[in-house]
PDB file of N, CA and C in Angstrom:
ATOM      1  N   UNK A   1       0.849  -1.181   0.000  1.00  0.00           N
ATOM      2  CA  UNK A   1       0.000   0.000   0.000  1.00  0.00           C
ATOM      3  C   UNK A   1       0.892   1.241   0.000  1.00  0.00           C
ATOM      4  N   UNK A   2       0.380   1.987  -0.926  1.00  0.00           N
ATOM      5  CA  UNK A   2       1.336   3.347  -0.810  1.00  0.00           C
ATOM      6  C   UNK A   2       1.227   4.132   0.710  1.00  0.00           C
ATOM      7  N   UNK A   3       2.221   5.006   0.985  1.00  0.00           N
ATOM      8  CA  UNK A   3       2.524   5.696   1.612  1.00  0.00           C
ATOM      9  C   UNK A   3       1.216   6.804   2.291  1.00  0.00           C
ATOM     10  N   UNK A   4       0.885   7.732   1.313  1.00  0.00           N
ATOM     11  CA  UNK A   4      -0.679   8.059   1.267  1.00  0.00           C
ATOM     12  C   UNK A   4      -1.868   7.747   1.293  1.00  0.00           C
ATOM     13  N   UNK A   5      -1.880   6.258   0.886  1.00  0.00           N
ATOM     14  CA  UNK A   5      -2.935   5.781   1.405  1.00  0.00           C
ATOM     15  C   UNK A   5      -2.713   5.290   3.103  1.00  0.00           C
ATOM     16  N   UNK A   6      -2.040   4.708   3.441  1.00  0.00           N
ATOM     17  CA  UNK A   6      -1.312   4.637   4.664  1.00  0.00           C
ATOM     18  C   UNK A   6      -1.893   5.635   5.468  1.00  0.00           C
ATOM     19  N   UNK A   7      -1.407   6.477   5.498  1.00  0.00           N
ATOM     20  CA  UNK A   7      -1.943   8.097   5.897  1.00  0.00           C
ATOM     21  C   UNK A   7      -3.195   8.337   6.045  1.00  0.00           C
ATOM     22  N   UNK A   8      -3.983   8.496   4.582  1.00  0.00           N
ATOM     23  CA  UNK A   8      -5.967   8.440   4.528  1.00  0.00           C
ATOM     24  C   UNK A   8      -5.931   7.804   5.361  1.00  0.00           C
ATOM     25  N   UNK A   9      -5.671   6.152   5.687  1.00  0.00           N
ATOM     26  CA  UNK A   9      -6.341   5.675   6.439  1.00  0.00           C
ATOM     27  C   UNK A   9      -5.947   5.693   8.026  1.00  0.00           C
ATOM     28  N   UNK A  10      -4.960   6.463   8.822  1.00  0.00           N
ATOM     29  CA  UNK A  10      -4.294   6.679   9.397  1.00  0.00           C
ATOM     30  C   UNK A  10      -5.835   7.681   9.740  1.00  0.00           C
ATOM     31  N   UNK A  11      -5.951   8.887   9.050  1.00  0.00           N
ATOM     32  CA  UNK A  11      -6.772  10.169   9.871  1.00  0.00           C
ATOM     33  C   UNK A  11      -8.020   9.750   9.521  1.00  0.00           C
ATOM     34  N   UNK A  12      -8.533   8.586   8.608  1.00  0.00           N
ATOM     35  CA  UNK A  12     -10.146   8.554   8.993  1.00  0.00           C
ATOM     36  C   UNK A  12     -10.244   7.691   9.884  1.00  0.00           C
ATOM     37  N   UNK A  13      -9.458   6.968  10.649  1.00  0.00           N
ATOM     38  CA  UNK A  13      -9.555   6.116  11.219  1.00  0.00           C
ATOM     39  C   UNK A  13      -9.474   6.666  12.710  1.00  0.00           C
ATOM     40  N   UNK A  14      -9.392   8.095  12.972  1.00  0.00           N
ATOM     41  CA  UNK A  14      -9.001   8.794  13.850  1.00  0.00           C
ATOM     42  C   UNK A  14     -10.542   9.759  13.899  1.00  0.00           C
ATOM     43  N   UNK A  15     -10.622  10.268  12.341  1.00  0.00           N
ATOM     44  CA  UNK A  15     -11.664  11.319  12.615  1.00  0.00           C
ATOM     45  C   UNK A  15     -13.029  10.765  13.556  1.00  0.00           C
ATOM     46  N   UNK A  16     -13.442  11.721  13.820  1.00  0.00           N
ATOM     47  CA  UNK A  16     -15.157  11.585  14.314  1.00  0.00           C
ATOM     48  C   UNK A  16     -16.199  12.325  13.591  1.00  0.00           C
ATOM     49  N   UNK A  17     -17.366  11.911  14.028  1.00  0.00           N
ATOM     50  CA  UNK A  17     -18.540  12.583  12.844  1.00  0.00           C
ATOM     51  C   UNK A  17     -19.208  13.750  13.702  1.00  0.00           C
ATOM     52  N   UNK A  18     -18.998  13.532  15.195  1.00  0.00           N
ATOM     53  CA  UNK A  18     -19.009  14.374  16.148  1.00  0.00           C
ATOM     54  C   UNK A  18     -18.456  15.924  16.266  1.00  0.00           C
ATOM     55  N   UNK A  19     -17.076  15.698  15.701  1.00  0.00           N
ATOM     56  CA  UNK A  19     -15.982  16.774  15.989  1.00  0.00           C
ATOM     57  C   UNK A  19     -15.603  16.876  17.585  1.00  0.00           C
ATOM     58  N   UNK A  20     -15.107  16.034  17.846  1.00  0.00           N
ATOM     59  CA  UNK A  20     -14.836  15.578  18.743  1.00  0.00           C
ATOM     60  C   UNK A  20     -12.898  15.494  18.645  1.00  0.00           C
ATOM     61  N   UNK A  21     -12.283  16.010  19.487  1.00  0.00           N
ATOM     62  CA  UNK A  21     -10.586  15.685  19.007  1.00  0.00           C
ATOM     63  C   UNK A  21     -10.096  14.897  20.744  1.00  0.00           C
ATOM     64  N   UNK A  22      -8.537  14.786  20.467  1.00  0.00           N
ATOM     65  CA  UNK A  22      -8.738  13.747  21.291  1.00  0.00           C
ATOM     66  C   UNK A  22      -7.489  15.201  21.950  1.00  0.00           C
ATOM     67  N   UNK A  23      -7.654  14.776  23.758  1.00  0.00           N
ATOM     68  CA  UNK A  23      -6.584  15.483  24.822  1.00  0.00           C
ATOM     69  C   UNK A  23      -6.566  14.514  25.814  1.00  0.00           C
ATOM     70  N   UNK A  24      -5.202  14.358  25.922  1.00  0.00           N
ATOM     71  CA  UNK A  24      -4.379  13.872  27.080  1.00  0.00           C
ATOM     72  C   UNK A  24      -4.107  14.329  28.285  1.00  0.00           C
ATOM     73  N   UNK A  25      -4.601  13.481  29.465  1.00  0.00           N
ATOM     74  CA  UNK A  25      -4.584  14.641  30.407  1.00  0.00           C
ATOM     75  C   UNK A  25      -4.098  13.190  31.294  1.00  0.00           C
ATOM     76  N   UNK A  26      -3.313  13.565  32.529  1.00  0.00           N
ATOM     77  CA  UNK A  26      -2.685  13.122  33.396  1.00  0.00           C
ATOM     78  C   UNK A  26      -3.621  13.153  34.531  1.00  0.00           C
ATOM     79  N   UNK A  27      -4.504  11.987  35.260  1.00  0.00           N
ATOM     80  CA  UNK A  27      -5.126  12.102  36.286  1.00  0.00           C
ATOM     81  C   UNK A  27      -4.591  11.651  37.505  1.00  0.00           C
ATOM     82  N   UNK A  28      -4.875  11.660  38.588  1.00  0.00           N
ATOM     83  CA  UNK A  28      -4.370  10.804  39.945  1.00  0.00           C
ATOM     84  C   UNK A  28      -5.543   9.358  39.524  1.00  0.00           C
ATOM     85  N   UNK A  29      -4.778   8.437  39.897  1.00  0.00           N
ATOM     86  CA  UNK A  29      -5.512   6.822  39.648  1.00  0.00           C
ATOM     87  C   UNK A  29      -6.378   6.760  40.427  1.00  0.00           C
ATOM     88  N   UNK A  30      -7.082   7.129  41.720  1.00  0.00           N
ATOM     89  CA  UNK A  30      -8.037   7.266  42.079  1.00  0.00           C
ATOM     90  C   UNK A  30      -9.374   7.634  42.168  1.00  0.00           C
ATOM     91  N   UNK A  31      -9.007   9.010  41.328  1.00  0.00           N
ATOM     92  CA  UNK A  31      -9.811   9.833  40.579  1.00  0.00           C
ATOM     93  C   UNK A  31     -10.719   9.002  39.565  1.00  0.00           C
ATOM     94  N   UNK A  32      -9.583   8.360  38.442  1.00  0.00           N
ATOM     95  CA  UNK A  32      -9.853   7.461  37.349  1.00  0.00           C
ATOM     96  C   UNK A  32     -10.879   6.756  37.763  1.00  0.00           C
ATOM     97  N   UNK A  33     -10.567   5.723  38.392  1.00  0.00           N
ATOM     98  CA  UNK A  33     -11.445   4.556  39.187  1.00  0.00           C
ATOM     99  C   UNK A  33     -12.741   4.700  39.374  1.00  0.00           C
ATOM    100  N   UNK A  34     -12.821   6.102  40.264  1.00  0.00           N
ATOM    101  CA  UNK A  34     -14.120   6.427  40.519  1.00  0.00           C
ATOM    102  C   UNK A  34     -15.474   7.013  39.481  1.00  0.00           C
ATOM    103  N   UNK A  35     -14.020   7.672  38.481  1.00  0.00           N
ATOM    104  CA  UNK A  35     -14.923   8.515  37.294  1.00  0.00           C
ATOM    105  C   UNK A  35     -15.680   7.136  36.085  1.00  0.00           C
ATOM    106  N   UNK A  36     -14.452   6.003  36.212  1.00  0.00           N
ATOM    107  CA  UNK A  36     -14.608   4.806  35.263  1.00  0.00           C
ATOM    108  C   UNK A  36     -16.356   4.079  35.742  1.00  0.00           C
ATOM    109  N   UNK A  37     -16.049   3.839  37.443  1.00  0.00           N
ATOM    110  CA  UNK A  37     -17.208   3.607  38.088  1.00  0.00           C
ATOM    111  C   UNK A  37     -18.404   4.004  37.635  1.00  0.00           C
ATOM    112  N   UNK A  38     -18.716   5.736  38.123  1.00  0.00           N
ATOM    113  CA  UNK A  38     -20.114   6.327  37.770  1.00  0.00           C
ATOM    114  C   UNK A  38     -20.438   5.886  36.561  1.00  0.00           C
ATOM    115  N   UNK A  39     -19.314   5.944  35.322  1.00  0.00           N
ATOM    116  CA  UNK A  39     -19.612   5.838  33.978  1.00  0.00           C
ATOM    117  C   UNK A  39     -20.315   4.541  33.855  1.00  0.00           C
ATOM    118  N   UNK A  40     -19.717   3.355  34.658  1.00  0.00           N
ATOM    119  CA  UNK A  40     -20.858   1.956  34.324  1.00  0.00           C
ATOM    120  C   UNK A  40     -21.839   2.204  34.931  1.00  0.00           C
ATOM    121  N   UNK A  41     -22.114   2.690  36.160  1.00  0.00           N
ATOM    122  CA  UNK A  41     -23.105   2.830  36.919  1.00  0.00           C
ATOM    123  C   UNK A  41     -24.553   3.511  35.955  1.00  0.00           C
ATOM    124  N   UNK A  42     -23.794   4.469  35.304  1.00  0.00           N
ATOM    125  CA  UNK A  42     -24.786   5.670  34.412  1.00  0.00           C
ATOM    126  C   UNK A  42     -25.080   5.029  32.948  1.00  0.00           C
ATOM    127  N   UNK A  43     -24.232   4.107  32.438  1.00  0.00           N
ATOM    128  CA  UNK A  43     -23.995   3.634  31.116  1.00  0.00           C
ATOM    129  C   UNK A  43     -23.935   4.930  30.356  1.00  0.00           C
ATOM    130  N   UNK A  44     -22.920   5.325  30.603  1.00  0.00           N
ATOM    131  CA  UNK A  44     -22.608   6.609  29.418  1.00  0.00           C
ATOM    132  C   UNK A  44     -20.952   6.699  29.943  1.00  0.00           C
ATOM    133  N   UNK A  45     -20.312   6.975  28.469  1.00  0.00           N
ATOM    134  CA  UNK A  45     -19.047   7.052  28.554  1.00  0.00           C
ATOM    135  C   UNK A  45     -18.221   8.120  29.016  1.00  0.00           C
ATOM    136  N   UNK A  46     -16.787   7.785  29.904  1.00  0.00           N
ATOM    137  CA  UNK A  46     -16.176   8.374  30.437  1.00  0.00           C
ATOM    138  C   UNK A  46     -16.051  10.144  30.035  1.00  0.00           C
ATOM    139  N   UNK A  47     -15.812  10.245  28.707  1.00  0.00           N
ATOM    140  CA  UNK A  47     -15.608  11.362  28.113  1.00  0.00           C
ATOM    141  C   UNK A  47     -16.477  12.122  28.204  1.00  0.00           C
ATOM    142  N   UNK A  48     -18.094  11.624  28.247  1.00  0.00           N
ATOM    143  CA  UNK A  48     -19.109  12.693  28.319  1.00  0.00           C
ATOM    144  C   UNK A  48     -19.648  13.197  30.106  1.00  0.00           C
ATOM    145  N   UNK A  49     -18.698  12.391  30.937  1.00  0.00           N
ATOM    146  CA  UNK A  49     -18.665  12.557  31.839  1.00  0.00           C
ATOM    147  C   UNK A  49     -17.676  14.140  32.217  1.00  0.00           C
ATOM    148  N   UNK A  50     -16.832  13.591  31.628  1.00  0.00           N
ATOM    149  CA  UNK A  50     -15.391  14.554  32.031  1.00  0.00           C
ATOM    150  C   UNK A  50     -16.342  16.023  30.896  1.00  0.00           C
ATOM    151  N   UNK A  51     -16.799  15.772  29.820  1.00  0.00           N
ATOM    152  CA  UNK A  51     -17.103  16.925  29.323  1.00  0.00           C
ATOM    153  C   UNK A  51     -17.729  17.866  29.675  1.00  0.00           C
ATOM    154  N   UNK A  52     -18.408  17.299  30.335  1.00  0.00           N
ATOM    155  CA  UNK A  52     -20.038  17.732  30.980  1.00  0.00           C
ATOM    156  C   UNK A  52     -19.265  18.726  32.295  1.00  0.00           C
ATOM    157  N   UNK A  53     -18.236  17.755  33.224  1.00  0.00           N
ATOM    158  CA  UNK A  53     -17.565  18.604  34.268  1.00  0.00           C
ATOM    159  C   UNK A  53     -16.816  19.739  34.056  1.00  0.00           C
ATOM    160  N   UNK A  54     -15.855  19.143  32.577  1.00  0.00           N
ATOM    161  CA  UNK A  54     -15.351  20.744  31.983  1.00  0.00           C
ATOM    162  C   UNK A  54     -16.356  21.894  32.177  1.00  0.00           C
ATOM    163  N   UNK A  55     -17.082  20.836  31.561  1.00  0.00           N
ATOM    164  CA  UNK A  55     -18.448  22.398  30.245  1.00  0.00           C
ATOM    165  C   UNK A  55     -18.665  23.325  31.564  1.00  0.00           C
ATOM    166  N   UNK A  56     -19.021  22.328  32.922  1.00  0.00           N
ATOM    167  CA  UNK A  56     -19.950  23.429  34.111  1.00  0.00           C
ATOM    168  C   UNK A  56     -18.935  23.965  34.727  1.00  0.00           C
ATOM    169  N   UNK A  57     -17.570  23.117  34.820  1.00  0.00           N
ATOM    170  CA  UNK A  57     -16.728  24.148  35.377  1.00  0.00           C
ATOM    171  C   UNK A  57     -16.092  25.235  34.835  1.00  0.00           C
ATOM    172  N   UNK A  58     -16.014  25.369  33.326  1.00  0.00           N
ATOM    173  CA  UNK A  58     -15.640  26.706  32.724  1.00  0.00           C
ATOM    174  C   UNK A  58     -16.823  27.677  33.163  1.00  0.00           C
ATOM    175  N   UNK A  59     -18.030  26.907  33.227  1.00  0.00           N
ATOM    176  CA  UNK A  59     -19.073  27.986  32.963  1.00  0.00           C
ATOM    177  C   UNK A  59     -19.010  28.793  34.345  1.00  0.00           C
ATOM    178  N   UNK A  60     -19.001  27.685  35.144  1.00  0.00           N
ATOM    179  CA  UNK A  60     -18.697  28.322  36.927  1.00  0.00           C
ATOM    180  C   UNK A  60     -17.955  29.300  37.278  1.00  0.00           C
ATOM    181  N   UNK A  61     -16.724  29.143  36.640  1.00  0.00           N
ATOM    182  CA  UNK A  61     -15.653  30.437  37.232  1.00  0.00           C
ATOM    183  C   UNK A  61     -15.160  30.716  36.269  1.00  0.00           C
ATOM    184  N   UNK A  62     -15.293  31.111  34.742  1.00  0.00           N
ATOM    185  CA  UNK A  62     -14.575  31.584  34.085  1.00  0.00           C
ATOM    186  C   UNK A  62     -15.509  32.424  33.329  1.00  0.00           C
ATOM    187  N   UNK A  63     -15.999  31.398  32.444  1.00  0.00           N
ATOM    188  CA  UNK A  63     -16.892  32.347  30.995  1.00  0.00           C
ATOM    189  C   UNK A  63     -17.979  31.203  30.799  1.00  0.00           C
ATOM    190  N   UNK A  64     -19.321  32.350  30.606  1.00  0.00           N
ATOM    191  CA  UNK A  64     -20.521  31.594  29.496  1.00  0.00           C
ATOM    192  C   UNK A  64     -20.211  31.048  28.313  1.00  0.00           C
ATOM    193  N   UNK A  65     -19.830  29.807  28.015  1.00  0.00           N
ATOM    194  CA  UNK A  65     -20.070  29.232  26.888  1.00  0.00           C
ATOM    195  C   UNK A  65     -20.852  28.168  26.399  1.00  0.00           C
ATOM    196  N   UNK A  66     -20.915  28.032  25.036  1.00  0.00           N
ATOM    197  CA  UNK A  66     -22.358  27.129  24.361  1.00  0.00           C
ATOM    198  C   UNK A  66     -21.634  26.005  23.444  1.00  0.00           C
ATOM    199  N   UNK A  67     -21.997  25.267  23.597  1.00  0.00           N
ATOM    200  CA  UNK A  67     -21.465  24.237  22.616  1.00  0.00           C
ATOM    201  C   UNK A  67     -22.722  23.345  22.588  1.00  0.00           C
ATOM    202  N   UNK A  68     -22.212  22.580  21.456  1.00  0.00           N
ATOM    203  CA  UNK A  68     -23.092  21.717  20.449  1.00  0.00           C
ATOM    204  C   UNK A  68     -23.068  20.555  21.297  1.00  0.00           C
ATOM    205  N   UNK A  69     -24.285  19.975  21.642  1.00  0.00           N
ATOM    206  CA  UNK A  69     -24.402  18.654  22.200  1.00  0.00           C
ATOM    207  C   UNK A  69     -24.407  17.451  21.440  1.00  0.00           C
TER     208      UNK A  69
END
């Protein structure tokens, strides 16, 4: 397989239909555990957990913002 195709399939295999990108963040393992927990408990995934906490904590002490659900 060429080089470029390599690649195409490298970033669709990455994209989302969401727009959704991906960040790395360093937690304490405890934290993890518990956040992994609620998420089975709730059946909804980790990320929309953590998003949701971003979203209210920017909104809390910083700035009003709106994003696309």
């Amino acid at each position: 397989m060429a080089k470029s195709a390599i690649a195409a399939l490298k970033i669709s295999a990455r994209s989302r239909t969401d727009g959704r990108r991906t960040l790395l963040v360093y937690m304490n393992s405890d934290l993890i555990k518990e956040v992994k927990k609620i998420a089975l408990d709730e059946e909804r995934n980790v990320y929309e957990i953590v998003e949701e906490a971003t979203f209210d904590w920017l909104n809390r002490l910083y700035v009003s913002i709106s994003v696309e659900k």
